[in-house]
Each structure stands twice: as structure tokens, then as C-alpha cells.
C-alpha atoms as a PDB file:
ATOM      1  CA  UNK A   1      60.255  55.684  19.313  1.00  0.00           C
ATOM      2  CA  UNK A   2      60.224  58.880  17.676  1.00  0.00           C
ATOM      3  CA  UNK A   3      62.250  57.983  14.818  1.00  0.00           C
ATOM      4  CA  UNK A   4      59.704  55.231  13.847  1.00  0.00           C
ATOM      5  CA  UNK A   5      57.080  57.647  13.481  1.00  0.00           C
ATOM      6  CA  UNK A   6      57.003  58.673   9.704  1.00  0.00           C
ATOM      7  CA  UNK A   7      55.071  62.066   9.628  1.00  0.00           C
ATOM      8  CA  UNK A   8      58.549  64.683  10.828  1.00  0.00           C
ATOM      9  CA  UNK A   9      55.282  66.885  12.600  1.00  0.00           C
ATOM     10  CA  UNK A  10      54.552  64.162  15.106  1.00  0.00           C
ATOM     11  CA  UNK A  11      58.362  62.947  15.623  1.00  0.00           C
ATOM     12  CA  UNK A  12      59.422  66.857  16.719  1.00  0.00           C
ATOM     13  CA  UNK A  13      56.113  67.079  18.741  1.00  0.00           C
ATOM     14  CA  UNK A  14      56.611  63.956  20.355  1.00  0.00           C
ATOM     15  CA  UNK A  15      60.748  64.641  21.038  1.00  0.00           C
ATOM     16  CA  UNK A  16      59.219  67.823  23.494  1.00  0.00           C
ATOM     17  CA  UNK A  17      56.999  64.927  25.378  1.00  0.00           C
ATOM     18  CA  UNK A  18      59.309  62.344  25.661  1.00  0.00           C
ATOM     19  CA  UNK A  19      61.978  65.133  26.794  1.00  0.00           C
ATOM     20  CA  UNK A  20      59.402  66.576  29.471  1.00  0.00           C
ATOM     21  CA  UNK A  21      59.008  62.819  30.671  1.00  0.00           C
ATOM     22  CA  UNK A  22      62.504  62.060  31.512  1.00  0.00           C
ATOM     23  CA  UNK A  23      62.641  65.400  33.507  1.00  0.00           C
ATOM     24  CA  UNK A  24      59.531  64.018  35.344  1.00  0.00           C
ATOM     25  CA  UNK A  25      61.114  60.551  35.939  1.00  0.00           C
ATOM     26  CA  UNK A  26      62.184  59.952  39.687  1.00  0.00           C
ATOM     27  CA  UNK A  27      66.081  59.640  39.940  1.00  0.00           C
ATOM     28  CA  UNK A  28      67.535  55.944  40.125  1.00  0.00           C
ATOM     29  CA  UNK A  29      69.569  55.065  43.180  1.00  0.00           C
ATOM     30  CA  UNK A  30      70.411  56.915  46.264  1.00  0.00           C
ATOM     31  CA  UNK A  31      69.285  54.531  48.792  1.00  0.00           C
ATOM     32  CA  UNK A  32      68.375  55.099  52.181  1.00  0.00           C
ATOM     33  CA  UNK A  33      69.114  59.215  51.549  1.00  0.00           C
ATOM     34  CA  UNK A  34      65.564  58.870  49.524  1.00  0.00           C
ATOM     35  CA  UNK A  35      63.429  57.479  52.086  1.00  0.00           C
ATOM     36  CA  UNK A  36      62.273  60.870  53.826  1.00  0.00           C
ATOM     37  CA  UNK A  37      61.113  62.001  50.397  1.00  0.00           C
ATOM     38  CA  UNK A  38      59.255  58.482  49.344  1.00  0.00           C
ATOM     39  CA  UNK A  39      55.851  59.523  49.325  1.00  0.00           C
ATOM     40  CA  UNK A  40      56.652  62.430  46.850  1.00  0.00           C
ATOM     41  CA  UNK A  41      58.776  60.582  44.560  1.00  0.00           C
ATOM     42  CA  UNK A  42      56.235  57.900  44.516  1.00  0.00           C
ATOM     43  CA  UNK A  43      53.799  60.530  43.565  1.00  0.00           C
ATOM     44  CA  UNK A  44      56.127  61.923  40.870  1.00  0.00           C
ATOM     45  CA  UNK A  45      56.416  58.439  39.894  1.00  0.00           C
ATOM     46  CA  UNK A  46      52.794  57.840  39.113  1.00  0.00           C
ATOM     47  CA  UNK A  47      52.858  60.990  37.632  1.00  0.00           C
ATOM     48  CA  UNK A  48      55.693  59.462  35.124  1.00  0.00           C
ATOM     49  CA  UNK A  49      53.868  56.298  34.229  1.00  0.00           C
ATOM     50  CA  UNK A  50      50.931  58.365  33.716  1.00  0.00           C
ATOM     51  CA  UNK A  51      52.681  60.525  31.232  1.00  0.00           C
ATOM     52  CA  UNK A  52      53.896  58.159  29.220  1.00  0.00           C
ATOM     53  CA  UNK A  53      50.214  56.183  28.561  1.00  0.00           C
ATOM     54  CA  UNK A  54      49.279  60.052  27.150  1.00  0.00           C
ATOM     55  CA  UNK A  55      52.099  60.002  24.840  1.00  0.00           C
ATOM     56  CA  UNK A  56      51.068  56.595  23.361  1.00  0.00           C
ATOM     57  CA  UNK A  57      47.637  57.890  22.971  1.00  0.00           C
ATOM     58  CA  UNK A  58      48.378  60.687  21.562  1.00  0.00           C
ATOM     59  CA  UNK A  59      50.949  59.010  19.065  1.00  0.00           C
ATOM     60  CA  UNK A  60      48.033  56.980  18.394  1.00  0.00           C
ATOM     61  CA  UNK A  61      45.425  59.401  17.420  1.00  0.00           C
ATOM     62  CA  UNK A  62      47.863  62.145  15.928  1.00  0.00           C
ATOM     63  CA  UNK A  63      50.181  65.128  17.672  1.00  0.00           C
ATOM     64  CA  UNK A  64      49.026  67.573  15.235  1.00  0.00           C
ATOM     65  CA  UNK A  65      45.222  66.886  16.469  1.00  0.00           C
ATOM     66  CA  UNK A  66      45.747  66.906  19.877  1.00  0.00           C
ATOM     67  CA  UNK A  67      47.726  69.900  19.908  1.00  0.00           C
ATOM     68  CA  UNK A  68      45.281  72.192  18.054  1.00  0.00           C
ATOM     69  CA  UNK A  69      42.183  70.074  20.746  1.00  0.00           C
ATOM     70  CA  UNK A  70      44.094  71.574  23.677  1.00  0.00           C
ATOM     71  CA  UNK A  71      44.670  75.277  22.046  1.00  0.00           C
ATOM     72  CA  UNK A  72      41.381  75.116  21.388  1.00  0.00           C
ATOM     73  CA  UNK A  73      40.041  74.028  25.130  1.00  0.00           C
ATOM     74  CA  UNK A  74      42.522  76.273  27.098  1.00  0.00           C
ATOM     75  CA  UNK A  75      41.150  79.273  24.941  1.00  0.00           C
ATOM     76  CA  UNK A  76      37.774  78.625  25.526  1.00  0.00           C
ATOM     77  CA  UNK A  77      38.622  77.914  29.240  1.00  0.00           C
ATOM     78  CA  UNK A  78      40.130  81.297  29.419  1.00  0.00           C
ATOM     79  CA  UNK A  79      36.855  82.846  27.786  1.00  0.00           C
ATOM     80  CA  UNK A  80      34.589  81.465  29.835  1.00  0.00           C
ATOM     81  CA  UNK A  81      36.325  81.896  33.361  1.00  0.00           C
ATOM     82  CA  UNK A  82      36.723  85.751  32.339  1.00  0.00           C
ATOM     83  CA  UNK A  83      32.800  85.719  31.732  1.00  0.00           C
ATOM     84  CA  UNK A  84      32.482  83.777  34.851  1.00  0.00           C
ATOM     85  CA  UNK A  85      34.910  86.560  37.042  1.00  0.00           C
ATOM     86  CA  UNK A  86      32.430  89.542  34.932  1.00  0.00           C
ATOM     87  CA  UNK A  87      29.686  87.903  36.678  1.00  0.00           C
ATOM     88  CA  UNK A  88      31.075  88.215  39.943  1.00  0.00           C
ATOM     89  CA  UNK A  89      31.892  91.860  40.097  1.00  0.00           C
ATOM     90  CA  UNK A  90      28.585  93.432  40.365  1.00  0.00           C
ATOM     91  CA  UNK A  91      28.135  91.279  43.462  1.00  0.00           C
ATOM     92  CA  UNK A  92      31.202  92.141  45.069  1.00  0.00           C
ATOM     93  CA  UNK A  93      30.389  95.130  48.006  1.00  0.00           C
ATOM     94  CA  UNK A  94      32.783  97.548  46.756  1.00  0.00           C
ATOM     95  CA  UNK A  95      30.722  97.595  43.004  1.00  0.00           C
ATOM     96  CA  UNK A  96      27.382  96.434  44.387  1.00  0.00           C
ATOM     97  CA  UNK A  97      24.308  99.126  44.493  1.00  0.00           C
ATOM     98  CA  UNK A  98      22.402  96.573  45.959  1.00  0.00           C
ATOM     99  CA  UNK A  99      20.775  96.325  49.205  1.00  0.00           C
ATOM    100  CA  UNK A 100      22.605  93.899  51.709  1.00  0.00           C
ATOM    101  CA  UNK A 101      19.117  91.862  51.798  1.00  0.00           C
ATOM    102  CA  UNK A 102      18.644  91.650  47.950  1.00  0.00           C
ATOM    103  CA  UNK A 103      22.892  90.836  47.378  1.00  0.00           C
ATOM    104  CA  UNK A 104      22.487  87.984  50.370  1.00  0.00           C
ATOM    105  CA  UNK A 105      19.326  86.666  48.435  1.00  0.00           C
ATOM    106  CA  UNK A 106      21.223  86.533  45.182  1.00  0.00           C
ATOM    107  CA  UNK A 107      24.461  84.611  47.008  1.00  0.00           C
ATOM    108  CA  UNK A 108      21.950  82.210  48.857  1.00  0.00           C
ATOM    109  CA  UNK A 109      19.820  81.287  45.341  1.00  0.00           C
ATOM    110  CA  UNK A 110      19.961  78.332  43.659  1.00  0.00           C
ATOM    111  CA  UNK A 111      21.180  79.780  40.405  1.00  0.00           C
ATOM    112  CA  UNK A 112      24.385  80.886  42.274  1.00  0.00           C
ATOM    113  CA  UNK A 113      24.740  77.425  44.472  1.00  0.00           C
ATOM    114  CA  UNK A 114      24.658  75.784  40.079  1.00  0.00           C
ATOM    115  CA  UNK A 115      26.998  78.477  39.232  1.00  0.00           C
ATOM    116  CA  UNK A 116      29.309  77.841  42.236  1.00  0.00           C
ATOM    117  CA  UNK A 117      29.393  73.957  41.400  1.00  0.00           C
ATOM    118  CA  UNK A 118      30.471  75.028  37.558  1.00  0.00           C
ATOM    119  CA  UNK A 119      33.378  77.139  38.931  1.00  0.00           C
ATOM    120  CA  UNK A 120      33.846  73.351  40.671  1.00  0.00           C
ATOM    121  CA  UNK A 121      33.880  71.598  37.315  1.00  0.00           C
ATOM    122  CA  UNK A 122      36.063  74.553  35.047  1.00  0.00           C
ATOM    123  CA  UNK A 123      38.963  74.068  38.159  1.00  0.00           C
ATOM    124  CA  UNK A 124      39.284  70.425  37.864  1.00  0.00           C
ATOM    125  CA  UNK A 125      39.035  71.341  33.945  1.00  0.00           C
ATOM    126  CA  UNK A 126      41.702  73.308  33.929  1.00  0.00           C
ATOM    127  CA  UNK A 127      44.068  71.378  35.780  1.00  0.00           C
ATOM    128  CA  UNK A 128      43.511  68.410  33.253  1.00  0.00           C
ATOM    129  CA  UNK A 129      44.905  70.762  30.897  1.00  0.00           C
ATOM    130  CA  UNK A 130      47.203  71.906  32.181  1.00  0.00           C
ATOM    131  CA  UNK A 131      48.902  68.880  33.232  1.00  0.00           C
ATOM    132  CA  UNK A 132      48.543  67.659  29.280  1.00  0.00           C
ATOM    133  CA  UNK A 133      50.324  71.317  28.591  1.00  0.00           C
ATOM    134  CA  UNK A 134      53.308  70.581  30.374  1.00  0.00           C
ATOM    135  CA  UNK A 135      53.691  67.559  28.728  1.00  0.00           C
ATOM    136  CA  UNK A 136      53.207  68.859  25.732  1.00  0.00           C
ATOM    137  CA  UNK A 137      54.529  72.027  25.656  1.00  0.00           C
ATOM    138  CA  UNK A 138      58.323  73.191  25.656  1.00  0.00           C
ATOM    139  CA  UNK A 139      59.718  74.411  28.762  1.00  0.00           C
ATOM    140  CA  UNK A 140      62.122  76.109  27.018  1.00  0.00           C
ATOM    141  CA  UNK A 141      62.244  78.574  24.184  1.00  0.00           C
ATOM    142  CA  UNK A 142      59.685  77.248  21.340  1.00  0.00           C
ATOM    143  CA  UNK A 143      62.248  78.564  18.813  1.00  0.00           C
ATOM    144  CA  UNK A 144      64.936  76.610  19.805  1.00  0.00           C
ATOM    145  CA  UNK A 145      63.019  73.493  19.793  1.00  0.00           C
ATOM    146  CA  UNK A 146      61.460  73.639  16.608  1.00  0.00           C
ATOM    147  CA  UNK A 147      65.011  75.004  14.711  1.00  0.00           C
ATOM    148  CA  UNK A 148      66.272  71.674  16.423  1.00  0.00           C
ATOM    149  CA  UNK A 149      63.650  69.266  15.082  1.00  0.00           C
ATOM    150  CA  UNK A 150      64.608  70.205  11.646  1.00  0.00           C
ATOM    151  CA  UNK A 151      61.160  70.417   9.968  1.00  0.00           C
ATOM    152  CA  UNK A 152      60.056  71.621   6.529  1.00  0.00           C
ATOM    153  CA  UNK A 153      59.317  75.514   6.811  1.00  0.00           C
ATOM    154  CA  UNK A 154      55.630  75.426   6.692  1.00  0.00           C
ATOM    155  CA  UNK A 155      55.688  72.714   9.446  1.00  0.00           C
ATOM    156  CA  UNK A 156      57.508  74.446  11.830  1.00  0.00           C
ATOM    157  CA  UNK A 157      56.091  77.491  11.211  1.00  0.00           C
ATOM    158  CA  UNK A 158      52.531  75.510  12.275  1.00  0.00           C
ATOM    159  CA  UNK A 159      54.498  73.473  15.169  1.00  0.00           C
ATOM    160  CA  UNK A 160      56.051  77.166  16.665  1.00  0.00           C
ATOM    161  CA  UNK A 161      52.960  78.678  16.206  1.00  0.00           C
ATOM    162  CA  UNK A 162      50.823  75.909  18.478  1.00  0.00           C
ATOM    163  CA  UNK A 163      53.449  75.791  20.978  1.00  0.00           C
ATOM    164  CA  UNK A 164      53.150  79.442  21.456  1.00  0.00           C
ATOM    165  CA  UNK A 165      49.679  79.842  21.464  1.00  0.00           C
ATOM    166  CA  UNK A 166      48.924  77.106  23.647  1.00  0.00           C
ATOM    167  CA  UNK A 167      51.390  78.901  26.349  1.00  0.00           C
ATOM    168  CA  UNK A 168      49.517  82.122  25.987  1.00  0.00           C
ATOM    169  CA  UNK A 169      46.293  80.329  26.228  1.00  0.00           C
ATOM    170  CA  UNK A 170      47.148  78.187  29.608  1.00  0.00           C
ATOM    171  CA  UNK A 171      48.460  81.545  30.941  1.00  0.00           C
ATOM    172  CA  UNK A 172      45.190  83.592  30.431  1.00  0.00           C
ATOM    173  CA  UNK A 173      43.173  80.633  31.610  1.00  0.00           C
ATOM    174  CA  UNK A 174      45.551  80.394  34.712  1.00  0.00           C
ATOM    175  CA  UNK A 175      45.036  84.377  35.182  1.00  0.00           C
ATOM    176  CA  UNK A 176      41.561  84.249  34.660  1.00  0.00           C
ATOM    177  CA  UNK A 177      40.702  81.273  37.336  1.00  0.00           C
ATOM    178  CA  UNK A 178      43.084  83.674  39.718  1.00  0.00           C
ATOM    179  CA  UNK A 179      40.507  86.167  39.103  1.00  0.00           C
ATOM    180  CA  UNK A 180      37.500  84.265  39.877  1.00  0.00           C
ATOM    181  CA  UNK A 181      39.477  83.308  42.976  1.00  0.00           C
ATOM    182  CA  UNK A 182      39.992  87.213  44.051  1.00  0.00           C
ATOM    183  CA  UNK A 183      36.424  87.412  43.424  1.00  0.00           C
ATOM    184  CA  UNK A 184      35.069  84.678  45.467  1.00  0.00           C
ATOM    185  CA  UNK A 185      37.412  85.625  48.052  1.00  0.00           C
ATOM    186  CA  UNK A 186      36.090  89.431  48.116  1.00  0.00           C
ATOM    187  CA  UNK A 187      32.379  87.339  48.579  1.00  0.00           C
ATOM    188  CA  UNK A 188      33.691  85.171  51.174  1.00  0.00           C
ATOM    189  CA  UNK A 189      32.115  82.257  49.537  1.00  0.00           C
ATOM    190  CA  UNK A 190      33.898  78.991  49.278  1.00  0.00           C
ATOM    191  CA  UNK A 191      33.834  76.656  46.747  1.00  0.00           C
ATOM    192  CA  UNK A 192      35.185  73.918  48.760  1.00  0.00           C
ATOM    193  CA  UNK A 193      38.615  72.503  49.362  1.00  0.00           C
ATOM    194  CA  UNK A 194      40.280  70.166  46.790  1.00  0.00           C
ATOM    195  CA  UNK A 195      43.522  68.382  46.920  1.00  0.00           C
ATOM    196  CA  UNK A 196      44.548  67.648  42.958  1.00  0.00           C
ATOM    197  CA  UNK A 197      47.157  64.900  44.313  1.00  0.00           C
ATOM    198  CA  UNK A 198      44.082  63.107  45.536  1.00  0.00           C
ATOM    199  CA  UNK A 199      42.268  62.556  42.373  1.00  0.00           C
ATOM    200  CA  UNK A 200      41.808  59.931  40.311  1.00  0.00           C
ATOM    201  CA  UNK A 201      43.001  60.778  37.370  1.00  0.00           C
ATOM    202  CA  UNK A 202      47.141  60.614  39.375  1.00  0.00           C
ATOM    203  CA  UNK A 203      46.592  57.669  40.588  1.00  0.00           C
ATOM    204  CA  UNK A 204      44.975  59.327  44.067  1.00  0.00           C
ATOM    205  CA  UNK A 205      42.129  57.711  46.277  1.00  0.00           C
ATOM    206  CA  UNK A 206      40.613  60.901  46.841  1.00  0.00           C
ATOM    207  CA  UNK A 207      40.134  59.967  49.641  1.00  0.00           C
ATOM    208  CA  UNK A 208      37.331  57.732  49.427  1.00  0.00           C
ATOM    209  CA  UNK A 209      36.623  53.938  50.404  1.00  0.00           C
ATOM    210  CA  UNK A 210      34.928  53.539  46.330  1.00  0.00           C
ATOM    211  CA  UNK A 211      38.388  54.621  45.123  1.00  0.00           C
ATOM    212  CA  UNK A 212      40.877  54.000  47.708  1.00  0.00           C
ATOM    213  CA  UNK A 213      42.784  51.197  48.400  1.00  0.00           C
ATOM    214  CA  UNK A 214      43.332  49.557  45.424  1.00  0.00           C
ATOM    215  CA  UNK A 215      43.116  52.954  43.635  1.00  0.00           C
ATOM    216  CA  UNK A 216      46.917  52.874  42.085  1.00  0.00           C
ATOM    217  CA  UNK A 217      46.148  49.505  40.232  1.00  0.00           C
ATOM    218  CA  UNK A 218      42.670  51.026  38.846  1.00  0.00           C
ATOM    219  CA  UNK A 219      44.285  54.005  37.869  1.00  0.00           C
ATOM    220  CA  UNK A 220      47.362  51.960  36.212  1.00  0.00           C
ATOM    221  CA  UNK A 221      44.523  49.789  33.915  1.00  0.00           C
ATOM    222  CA  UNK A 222      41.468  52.988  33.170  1.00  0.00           C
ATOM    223  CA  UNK A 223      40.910  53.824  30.256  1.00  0.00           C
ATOM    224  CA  UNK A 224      42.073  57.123  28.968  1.00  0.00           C
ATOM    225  CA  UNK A 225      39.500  60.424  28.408  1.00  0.00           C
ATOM    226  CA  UNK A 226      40.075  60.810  24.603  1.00  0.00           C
ATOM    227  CA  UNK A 227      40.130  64.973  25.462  1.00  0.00           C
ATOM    228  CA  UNK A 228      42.583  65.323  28.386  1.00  0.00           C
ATOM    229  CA  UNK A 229      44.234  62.011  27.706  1.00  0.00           C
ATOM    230  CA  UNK A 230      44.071  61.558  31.994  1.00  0.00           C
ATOM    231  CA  UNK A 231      42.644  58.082  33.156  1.00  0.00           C
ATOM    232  CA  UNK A 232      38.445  57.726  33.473  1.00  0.00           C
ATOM    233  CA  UNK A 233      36.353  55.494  35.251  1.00  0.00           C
ATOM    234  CA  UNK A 234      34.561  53.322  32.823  1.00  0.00           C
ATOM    235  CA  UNK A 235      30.852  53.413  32.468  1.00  0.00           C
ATOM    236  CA  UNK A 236      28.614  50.880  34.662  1.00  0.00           C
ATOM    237  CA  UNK A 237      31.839  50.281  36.949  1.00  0.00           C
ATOM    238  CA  UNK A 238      31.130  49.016  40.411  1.00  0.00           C
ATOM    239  CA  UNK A 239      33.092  52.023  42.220  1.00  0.00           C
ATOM    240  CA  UNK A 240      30.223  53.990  40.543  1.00  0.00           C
ATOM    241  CA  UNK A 241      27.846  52.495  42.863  1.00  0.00           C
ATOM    242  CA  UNK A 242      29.781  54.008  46.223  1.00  0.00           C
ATOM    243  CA  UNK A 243      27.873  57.106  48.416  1.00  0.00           C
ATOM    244  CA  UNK A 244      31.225  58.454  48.193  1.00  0.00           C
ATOM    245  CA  UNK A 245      32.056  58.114  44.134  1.00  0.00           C
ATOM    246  CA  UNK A 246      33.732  61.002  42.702  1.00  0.00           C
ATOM    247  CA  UNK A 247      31.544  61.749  39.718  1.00  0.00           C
ATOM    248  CA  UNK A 248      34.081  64.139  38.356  1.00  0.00           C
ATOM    249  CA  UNK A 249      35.756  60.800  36.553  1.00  0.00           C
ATOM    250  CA  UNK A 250      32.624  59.428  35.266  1.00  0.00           C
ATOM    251  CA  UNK A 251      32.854  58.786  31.613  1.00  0.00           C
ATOM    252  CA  UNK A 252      30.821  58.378  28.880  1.00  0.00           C
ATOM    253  CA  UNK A 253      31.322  56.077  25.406  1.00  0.00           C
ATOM    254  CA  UNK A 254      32.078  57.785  21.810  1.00  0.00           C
ATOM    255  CA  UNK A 255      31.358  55.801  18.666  1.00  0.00           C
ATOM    256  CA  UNK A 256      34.441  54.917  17.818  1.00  0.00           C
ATOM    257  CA  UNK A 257      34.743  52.428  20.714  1.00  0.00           C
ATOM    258  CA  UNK A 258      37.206  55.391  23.049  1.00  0.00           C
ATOM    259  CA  UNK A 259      36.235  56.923  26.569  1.00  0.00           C
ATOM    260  CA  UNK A 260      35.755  60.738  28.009  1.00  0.00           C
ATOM    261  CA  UNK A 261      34.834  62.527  30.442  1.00  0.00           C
ATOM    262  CA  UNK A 262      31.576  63.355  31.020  1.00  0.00           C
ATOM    263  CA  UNK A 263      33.009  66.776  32.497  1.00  0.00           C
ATOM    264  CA  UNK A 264      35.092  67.052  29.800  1.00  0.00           C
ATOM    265  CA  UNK A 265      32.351  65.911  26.899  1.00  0.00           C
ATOM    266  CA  UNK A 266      29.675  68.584  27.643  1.00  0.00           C
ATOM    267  CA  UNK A 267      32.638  71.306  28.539  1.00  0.00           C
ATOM    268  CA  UNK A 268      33.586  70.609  24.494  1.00  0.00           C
ATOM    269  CA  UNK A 269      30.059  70.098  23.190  1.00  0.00           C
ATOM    270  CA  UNK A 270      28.859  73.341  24.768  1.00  0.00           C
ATOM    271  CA  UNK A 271      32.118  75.615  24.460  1.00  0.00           C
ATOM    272  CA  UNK A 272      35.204  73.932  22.307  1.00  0.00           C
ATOM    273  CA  UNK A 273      32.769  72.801  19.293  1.00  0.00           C
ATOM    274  CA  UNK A 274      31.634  76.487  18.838  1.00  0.00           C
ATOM    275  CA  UNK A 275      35.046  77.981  19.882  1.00  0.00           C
ATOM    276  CA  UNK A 276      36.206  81.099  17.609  1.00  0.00           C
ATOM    277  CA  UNK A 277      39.745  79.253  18.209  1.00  0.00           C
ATOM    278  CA  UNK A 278      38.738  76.571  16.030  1.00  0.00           C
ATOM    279  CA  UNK A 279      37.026  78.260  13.106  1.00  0.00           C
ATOM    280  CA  UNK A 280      39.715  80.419  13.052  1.00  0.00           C
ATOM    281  CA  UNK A 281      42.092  78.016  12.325  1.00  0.00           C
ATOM    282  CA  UNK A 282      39.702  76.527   9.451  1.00  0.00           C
ATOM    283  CA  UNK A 283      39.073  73.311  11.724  1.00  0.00           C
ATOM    284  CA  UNK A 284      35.587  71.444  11.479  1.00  0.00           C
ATOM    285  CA  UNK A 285      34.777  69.671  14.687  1.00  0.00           C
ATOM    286  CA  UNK A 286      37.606  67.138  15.272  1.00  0.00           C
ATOM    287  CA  UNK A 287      35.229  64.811  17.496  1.00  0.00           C
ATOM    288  CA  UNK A 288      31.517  65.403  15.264  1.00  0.00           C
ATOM    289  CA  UNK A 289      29.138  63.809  16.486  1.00  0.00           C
ATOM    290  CA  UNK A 290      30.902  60.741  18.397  1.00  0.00           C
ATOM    291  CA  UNK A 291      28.959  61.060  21.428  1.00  0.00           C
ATOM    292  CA  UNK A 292      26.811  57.612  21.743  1.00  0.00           C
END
């Protein structure tokens, strides 16, 4: 596969994927030894599959463009989880000069309960990205990787640099969400429970009757989000329609006929369109104005 790709960016780009894929692929055989650990390796194994329907659509709509998408979502993740663990601190006890009865009012307002359910949304967020990172990224040393794939100097120059600021940009976004954690946890205020295994977007039911059941096979056939590359559940579908839909996979149409994530759509409109990360890497919006 990679050696029928012509541009040599997008054959060493996609040589780290397919590499990361095989290490994700369930061993063959072992028999009867493997049936205490089914349910994880069919888990990794839906994991696999899905992996491997994000490399074709990235192939598809270019290495070189994804890449510099996710650098520029995980950096803008990171920013705005570090404003959102700011925002916490003058609430926490230790920093507050508040009374108890005005810091109580603020944690029991509306404008908290909205900014409790973003935290909500920039979690699940994250995790789509960082899945895609793993796939994409080296789990090795970048060097060695892009010395091996041979590439003209100024290529791998571009090809190192990605790989290395995407790492450092899934780390601070990683450190930053810990931080809104330590935070929360210093309010005692939960932002409820999730379980990522559950979702929809690896093939979980989430534990839901509008998504269970035949869950696998929907997730095997949806679409992809044309930002985090993870299934979506089309527009107008009838699991929509369920009191117990997870809205977090709703999607909306682009222009050019693809899918995304509604979650994902407004987290790019608002924050990865006017991202310093992309101007400073001369980039005009890579999506425009493909929102129907």
C-alpha cells in the first residue's frame, strides 16, 4: 500500500500508521489459552479494524493535511483546558476570598452547570485525539523514523518536525485535562462517570438500548468524522430518535458530501480556525467554510 502512494511525504507518514496497526492487531492462534482474555482482544480487535478505515481516509484526503489538523487541535485543546483549569482556581477554598454562601452560589449557577458540561465535551475531545495520535504518531524515536523513510531534506525536516510537535502538544493537553481534574477534585464536583470503551466511536453500545445491540455492525458501516477520522452517526438516523441517544456522535454534513462531528465542528470553528498554531505555520483554514 504504501509504495503505491506517489507523494514520498504520505508513503513515510503512512509506514508509522500501518506499523502502529500491526502492533494493535490481536495475535493469531493460541486457542483455548485465549479465551479468558476474549472480551479484551475483541475490543483490541475493533480497535484494529477501526484503525485501519482512518488510515484509508486519511490516505484519501492527504497525510500532510491531517497531520498539521491534529497539531493544530491538540494545541488548541491544550490552550483552552489551561484557561479552563485558570478558571477554577479562584474557586478552589485554599485561593478563594469568598464567602462560603457567595462560592456555593457560584458552583450551583447555571453558568458553571454550561461550563461543567464543556469540560464534558473537551474530555471526549481529547480522547478522539488522542487515539488518532497514536496512530499517527511514532512510538519510537521521530529521528529514527524519518532517517529510515529516506525523504528529501526539506520533507523530513517538515515530517520530524510534526511528529514532534504533535507529541508535545498531546502531552500538554494530557497535563492540562489532569489539571482541571485536580481542580474539580479540590471542588468536589463531578463531572460524571464515563467509560471510553463504551462509546460509539470503538464500536461500544454505551450502554444504551438506541446504540446497543447491533452497535458493532453500525459502528463497522458509519461514516467517518472528517476531523478525528472516528466513526459518526449520520444525520436524521433513527437511533437519533432514542431518550437514551448519545448526542456526543451526532454529526453534521460539510459541502463536499463528508461527515463530522458536531462536537468536533464547533470545537474547530470556534478554537482550531483561529488557532495561533495554524497561522503560524502560514496555513489558511484547511476546512473554509464547508459547514452546510
Amino acid at each position: 500500500r504504501c509504495q503505491c502512494m506517489d507523494d514520498a511525504f504520505d508513503r513515510a507518514a503512512l509506514v508509522v500508521a500501518i506499523g502502529n496497526f500491526r502492533s494493535a492487531c490481536p495475535p493469531c492462534g493460541g486457542g483455548g489459552k485465549l479465551l479468558s482474555r476474549l472480551p479484551a482482544l475483541l475490543q483490541q480487535q475493533r480497535r484494529a479494524r477501526q484503525m485501519s478505515r482512518s488510515i484509508e481516509a486519511a490516505s484519501s484526503c492527504g497525510l500532510l493535511r491531517f497531520l498539521q489538523v491534529l497539531l493544530v487541535c491538540l494545541s488548541a485543546v491544550s490552550e483552552v483546558l489551561g484557561a479552563c483549569s485558570d478558571s477554577l482556581g479562584p474557586l478552589l477554598i485554599s485561593d478563594c476570598d469568598w464567602t462560603a454562601e457567595e462560592r456555593d452560589l457560584a458552583l450551583s449557577s447555571d453558568e458553571f452547570k454550561t461550563f461543567l458540561r464543556g469540560l464534558a465535551t473537551l474530555r471526549r475531545l481529547l480522547w478522539r485525539l488522542g487515539l488518532a495520535a497514536e496512530l499517527f504518531l511514532p512510538g519510537g524515536d521521530t529521528v529514527s523514523v524519518v532517517e529510515s523513510a529516506d525523504l528529501p531534506p526539506k520533507e523530513a525536516k517538515t515530517l520530524k518536525d510534526l511528529h514532534e510537535q504533535t507529541s508535545l502538544s498531546l502531552d500538554g493537553a494530557r497535563a492540562a485535562w489532569a489539571a482541571v481534574e485536580a481542580g474539580l477534585k479540590g471542588l468536589q464536583v463531578d463531572i460524571g462517570t464515563w467509560d471510553p470503551s463504551s462509546c460509539f466511536e470503538v464500536g461500544g453500545g454505551g450502554g444504551s438500548s438506541a446504540l446497543g445491540g447491533a452497535s458493532a455492525d453500525k459502528h463497522r458501516s458509519a461514516p467517518l468524522c472528517a476531523l478525528c477520522l472516528l466513526p459518526a452517526l449520520p444525520p436524521f438516523s433513527l437511533e437519533a430518535e432514542g431518550s437514551t441517544y448519545d448526542g456526543g456522535v451526532s454529526s453534521a454534513l460539510w459541502k463536499n458530501n463528508g461527515l463530522v462531528h458536531v462536537q468536533c465542528a464547533n470545537f474547530w470553528i470556534r478554537h482550531g480556525a483561529k488557532s495561533k498554531t495554524l497561522s503560524d505555520m502560514g496555513l489558511s483554514d484547511p476546512f473554509g467554510d464547508q459547514l452546510a
